[in-house]
C-alpha atoms as a PDB file:
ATOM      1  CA  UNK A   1     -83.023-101.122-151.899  1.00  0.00           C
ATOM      2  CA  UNK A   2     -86.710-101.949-150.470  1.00  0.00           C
ATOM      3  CA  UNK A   3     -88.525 -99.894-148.763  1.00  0.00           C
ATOM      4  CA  UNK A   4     -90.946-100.670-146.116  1.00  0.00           C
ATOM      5  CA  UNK A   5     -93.077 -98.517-144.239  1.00  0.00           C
ATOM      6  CA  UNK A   6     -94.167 -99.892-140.603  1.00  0.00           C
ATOM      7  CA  UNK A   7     -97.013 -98.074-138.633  1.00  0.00           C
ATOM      8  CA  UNK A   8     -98.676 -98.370-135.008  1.00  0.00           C
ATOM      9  CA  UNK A   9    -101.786 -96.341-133.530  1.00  0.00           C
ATOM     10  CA  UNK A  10    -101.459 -92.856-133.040  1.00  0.00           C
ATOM     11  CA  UNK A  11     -99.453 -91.891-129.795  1.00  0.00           C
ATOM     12  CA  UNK A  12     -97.451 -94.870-130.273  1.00  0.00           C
ATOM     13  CA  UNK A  13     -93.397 -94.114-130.820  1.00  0.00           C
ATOM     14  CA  UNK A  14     -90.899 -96.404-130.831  1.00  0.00           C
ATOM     15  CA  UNK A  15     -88.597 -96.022-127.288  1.00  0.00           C
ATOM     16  CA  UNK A  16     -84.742 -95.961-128.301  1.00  0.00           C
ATOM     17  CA  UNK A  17     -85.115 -94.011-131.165  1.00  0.00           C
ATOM     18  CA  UNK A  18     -83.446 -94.766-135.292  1.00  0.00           C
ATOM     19  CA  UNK A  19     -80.289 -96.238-133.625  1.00  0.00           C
ATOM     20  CA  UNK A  20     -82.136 -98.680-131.254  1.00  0.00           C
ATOM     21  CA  UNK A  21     -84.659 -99.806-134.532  1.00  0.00           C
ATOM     22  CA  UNK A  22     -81.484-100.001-136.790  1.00  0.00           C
ATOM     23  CA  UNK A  23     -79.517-102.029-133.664  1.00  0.00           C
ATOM     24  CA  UNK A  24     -83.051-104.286-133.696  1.00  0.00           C
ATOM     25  CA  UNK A  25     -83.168-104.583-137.345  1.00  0.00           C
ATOM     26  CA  UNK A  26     -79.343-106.015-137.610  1.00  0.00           C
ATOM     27  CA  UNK A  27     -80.442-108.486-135.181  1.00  0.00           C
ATOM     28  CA  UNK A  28     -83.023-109.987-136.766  1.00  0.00           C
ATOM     29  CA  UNK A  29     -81.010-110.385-140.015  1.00  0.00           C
ATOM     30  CA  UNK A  30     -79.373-113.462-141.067  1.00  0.00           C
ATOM     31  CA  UNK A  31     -76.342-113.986-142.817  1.00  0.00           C
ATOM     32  CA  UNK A  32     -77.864-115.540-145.883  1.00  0.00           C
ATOM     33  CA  UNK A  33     -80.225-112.483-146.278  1.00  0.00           C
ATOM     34  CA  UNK A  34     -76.658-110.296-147.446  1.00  0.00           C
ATOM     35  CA  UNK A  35     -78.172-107.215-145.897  1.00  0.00           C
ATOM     36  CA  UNK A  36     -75.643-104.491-146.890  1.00  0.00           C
ATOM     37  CA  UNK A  37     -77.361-101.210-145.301  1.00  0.00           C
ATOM     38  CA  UNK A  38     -80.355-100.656-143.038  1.00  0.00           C
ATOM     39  CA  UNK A  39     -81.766 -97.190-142.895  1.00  0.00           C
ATOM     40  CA  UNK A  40     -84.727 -95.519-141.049  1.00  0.00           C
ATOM     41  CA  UNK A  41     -86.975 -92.143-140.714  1.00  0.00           C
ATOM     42  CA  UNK A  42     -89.575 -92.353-138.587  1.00  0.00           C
ATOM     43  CA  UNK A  43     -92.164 -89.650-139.674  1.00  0.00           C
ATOM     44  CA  UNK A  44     -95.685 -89.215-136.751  1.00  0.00           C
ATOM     45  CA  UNK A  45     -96.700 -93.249-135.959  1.00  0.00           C
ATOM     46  CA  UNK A  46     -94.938 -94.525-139.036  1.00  0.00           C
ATOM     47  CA  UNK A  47     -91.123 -95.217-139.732  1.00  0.00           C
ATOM     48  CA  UNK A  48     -89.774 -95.948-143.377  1.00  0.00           C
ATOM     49  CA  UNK A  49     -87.118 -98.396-143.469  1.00  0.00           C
ATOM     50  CA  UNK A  50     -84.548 -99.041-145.926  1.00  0.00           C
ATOM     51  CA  UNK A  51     -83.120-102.430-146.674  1.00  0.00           C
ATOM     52  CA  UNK A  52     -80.027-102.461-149.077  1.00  0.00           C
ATOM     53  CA  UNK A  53     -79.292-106.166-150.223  1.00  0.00           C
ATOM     54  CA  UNK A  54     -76.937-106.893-153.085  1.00  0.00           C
ATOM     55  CA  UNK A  55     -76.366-108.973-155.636  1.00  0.00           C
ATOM     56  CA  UNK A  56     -80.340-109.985-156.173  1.00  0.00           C
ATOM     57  CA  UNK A  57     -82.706-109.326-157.829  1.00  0.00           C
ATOM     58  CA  UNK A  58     -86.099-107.014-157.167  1.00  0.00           C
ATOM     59  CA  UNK A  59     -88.382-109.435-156.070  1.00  0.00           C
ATOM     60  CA  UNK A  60     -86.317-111.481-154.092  1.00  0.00           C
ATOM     61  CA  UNK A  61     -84.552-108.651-152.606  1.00  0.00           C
ATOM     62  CA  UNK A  62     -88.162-107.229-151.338  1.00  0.00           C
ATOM     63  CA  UNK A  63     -88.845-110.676-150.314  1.00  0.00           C
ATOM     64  CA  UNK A  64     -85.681-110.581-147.898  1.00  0.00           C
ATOM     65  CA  UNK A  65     -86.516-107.147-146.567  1.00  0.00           C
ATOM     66  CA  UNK A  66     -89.852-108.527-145.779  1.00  0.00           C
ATOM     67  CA  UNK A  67     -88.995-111.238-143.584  1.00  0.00           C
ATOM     68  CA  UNK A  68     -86.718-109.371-141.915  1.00  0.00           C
ATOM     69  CA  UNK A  69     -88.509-106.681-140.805  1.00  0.00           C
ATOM     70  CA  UNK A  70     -91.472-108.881-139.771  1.00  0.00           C
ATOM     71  CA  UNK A  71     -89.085-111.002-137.780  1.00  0.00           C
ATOM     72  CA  UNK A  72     -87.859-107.524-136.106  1.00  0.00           C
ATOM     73  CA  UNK A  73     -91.398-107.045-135.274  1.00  0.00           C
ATOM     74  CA  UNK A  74     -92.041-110.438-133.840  1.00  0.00           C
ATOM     75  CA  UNK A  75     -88.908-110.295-132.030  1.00  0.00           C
ATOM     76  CA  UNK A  76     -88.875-107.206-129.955  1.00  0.00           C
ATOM     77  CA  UNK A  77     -91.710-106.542-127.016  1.00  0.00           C
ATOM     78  CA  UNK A  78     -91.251-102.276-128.524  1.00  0.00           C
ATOM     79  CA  UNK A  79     -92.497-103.289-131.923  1.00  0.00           C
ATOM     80  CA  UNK A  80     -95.339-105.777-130.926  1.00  0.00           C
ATOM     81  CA  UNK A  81     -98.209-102.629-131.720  1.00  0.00           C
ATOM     82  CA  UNK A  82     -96.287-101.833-135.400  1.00  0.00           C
ATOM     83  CA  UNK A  83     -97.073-103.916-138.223  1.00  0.00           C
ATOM     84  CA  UNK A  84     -95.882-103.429-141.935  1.00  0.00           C
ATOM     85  CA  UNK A  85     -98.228-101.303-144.051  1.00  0.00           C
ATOM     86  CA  UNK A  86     -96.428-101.182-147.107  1.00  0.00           C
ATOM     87  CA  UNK A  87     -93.662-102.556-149.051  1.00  0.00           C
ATOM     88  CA  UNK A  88     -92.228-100.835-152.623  1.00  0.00           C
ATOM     89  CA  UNK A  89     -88.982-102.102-154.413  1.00  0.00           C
ATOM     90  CA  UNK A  90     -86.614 -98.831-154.294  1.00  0.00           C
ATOM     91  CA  UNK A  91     -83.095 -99.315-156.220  1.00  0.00           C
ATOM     92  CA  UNK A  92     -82.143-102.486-157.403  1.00  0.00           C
ATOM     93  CA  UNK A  93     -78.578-103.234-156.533  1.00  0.00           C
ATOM     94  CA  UNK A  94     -75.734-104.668-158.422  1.00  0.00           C
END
């Protein structure tokens, strides 16, 4: 699992709530990126999500979560003001 933590200016939420990210999430992922589990918290102008890929290893597995999530953000007009402030390999899976 990688985890990524995505933030916007303060007073800034995400419309839709964890359901509507996860939904937007799914549909920026691509078959080849073997996505098993998407999670999210959102936590005050900052949401963590959780990208579960297996059968890869750490680096590439954050790589994957990366692209995704930025082409979540490019993709959808509610996640233009968020931008990815950090990224941390979690539990490698197997």
């Amino acid at each position: 699992m990688t985890l990524i933590t995505i933030t916007a200016g303060v007073g800034t939420v995400f419309e839709g709530g964890s359901a509507c990210l996860i939904d937007t999430l799914w549909a920026a992922a691509r078959a080849e990126d073997e996505v098993e589990h998407i999670s999210v918290r959102a936590v005050r102008c900052r949401v963590d999500i959780g990208v579960f890929s297996v059968q890869m290893d750490q680096v590439t597995a954050r790589a994957v979560a990366s692209n995704l999530v930025e082409r979540a953000l490019a993709m959808s007009p509610q996640l233009r003001k968020w931008s990815v402030a950090a990224t941390m390999p979690g539990i490698v899976g197997s």
